[in-house]
N, C-alpha and C. Protein backbone atom coordinates (compact mmCIF):
# COMPACT_ATOMS: atom_id res chain seq x y z
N UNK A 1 -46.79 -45.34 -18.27
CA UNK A 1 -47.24 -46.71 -18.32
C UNK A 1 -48.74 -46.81 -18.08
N UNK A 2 -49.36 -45.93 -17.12
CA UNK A 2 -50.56 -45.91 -16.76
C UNK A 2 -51.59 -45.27 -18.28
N UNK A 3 -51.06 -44.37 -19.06
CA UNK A 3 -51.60 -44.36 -19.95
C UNK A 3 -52.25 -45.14 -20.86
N UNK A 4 -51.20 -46.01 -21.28
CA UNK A 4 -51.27 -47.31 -22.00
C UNK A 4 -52.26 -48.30 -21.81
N UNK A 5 -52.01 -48.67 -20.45
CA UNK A 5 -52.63 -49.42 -19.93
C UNK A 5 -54.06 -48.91 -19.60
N UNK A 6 -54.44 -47.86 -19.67
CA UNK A 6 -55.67 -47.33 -19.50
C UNK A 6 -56.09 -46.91 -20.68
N UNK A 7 -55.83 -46.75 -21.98
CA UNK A 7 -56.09 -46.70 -23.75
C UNK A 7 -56.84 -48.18 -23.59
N UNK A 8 -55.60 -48.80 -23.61
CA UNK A 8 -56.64 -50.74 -23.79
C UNK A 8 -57.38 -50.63 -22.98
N UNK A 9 -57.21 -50.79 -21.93
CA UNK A 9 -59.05 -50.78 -20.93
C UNK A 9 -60.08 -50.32 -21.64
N UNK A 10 -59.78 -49.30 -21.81
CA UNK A 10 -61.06 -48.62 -22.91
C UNK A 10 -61.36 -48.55 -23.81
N UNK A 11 -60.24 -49.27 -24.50
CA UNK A 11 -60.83 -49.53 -25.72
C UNK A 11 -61.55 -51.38 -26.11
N UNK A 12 -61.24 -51.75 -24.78
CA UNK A 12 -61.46 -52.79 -24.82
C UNK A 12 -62.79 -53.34 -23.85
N UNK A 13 -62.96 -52.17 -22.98
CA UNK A 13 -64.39 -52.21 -22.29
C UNK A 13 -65.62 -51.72 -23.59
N UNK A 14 -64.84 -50.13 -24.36
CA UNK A 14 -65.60 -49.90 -25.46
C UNK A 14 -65.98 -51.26 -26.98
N UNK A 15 -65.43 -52.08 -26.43
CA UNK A 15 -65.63 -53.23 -27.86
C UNK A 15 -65.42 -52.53 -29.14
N UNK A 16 -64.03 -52.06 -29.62
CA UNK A 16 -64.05 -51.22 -30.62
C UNK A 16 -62.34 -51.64 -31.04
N UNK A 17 -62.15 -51.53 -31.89
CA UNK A 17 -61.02 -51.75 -32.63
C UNK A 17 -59.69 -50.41 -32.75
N UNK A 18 -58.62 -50.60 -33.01
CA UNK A 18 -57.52 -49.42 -32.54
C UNK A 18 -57.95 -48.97 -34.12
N UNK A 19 -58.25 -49.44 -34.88
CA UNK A 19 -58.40 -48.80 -36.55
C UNK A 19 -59.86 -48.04 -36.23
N UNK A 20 -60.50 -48.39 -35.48
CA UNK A 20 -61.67 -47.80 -35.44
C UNK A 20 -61.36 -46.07 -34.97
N UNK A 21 -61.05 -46.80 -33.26
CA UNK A 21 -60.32 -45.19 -32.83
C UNK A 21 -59.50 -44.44 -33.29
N UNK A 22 -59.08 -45.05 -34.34
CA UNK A 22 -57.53 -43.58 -35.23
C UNK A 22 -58.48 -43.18 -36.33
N UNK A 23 -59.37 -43.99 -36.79
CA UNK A 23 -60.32 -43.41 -37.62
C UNK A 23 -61.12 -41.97 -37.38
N UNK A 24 -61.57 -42.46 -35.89
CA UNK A 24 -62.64 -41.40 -35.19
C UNK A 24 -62.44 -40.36 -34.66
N UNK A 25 -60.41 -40.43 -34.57
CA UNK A 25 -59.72 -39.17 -34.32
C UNK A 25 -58.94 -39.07 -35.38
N UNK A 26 -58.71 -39.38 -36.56
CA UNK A 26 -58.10 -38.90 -38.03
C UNK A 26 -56.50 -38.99 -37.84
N UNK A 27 -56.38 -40.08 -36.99
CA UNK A 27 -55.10 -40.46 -36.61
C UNK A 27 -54.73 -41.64 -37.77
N UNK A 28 -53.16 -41.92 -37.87
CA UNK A 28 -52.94 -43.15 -38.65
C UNK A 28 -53.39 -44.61 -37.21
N UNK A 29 -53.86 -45.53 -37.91
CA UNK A 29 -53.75 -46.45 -36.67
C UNK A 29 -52.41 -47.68 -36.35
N UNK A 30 -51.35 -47.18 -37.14
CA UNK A 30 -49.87 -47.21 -36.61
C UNK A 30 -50.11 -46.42 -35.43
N UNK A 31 -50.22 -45.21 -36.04
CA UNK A 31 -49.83 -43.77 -34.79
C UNK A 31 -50.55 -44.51 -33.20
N UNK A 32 -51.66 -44.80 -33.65
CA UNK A 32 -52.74 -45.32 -32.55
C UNK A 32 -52.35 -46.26 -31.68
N UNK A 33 -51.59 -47.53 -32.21
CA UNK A 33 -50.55 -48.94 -31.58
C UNK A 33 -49.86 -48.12 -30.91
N UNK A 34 -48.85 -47.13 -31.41
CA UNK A 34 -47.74 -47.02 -30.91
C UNK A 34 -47.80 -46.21 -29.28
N UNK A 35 -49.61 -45.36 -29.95
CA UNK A 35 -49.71 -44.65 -28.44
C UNK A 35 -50.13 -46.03 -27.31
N UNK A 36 -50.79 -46.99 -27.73
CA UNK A 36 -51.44 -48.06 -26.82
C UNK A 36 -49.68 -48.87 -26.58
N UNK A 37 -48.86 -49.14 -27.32
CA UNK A 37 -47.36 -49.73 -26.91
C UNK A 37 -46.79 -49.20 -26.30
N UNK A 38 -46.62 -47.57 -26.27
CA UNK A 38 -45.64 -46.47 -24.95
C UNK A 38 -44.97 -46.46 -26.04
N UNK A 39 -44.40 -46.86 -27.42
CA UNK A 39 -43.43 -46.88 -28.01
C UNK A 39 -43.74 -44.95 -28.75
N UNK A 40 -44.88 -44.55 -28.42
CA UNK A 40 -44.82 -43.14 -28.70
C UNK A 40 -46.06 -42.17 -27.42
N UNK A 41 -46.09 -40.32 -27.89
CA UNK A 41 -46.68 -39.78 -27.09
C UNK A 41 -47.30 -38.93 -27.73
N UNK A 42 -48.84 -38.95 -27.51
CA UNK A 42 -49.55 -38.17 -28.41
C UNK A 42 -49.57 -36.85 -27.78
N UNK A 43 -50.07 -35.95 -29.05
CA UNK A 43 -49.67 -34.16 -28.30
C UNK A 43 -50.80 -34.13 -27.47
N UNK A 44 -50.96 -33.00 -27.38
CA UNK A 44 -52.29 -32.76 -25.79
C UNK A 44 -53.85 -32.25 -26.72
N UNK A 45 -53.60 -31.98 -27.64
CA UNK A 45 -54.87 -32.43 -28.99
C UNK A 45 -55.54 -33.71 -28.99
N UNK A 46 -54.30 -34.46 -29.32
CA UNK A 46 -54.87 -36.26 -29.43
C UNK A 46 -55.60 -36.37 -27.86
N UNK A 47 -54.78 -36.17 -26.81
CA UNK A 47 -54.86 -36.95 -25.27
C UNK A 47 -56.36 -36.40 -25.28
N UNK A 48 -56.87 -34.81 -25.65
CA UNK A 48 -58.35 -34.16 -25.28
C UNK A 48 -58.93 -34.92 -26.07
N UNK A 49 -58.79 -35.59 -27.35
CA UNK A 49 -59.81 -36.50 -28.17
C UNK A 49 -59.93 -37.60 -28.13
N UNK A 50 -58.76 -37.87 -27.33
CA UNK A 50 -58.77 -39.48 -26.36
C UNK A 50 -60.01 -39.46 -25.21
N UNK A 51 -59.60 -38.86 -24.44
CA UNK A 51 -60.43 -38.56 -23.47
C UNK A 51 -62.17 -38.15 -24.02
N UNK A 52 -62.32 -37.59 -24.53
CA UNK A 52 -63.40 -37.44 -25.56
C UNK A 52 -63.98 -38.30 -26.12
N UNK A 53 -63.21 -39.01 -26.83
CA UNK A 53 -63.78 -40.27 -27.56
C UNK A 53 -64.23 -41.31 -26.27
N UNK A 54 -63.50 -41.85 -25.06
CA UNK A 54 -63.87 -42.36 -24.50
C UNK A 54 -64.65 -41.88 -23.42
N UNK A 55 -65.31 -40.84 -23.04
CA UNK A 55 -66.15 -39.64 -22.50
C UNK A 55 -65.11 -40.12 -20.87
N UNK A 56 -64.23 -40.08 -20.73
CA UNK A 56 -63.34 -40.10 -19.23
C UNK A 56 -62.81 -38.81 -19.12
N UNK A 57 -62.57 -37.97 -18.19
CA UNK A 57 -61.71 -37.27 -17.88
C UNK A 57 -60.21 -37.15 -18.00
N UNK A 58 -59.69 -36.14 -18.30
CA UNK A 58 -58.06 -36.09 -18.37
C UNK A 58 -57.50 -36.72 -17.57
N UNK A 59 -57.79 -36.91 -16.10
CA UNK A 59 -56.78 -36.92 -15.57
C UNK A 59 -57.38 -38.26 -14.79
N UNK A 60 -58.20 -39.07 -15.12
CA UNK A 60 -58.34 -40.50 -15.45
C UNK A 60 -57.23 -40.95 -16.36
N UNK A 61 -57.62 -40.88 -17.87
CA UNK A 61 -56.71 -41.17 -18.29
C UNK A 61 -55.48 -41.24 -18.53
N UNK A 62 -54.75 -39.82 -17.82
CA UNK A 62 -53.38 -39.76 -17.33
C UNK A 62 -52.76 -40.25 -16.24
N UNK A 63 -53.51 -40.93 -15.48
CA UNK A 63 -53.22 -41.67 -14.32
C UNK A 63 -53.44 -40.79 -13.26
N UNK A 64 -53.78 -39.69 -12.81
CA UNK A 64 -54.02 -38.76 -12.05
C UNK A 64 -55.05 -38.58 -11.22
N UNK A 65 -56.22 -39.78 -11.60
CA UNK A 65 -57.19 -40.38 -11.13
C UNK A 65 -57.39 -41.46 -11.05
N UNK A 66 -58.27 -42.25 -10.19
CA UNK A 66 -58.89 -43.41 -10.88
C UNK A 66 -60.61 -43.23 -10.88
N UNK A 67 -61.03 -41.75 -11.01
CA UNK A 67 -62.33 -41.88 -10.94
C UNK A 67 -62.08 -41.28 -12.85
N UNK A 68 -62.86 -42.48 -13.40
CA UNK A 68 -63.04 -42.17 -14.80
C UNK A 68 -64.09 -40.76 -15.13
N UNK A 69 -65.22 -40.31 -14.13
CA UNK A 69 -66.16 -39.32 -14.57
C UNK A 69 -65.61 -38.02 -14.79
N UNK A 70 -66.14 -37.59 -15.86
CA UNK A 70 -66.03 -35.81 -16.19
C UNK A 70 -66.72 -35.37 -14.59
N UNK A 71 -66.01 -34.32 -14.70
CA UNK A 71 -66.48 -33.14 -13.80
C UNK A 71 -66.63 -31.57 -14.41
């Protein structure tokens, strides 16, 4: 759940569109909803280009943190 909910944060602090981000990772942006709905789970490829695209750390975005910075 924390995933999800931390995709929109960022993509929504980033001012950027879910077609934008499936674009910028060569994802469908179905595929992209469904990861921001929980209704799916991206492999650990997507999650590193998630994290990437939004320059946060893994384990920010996995809920494992709440400090968003790379280390």
């Amino acid at each position: 759940m924390i995933f999800q909910k931390r995709l929109k944060e960022l993509r929504n602090a980033k001012g950027t569109s879910q077609i934008a981000i499936a674009a910028a990772l060569g994802i469908t942006d179905r595929g992209y909803r469904k990861y921001e709905a929980g209704d799916s789970e991206p492999t650990l490829s997507v999650i590193i280009a998630l994290a990437d695209y939004f320059d946060v750390s893994l384990d920010y975005l996995c809920g494992r943190s709440d400090d968003p910075a790379r280390h």
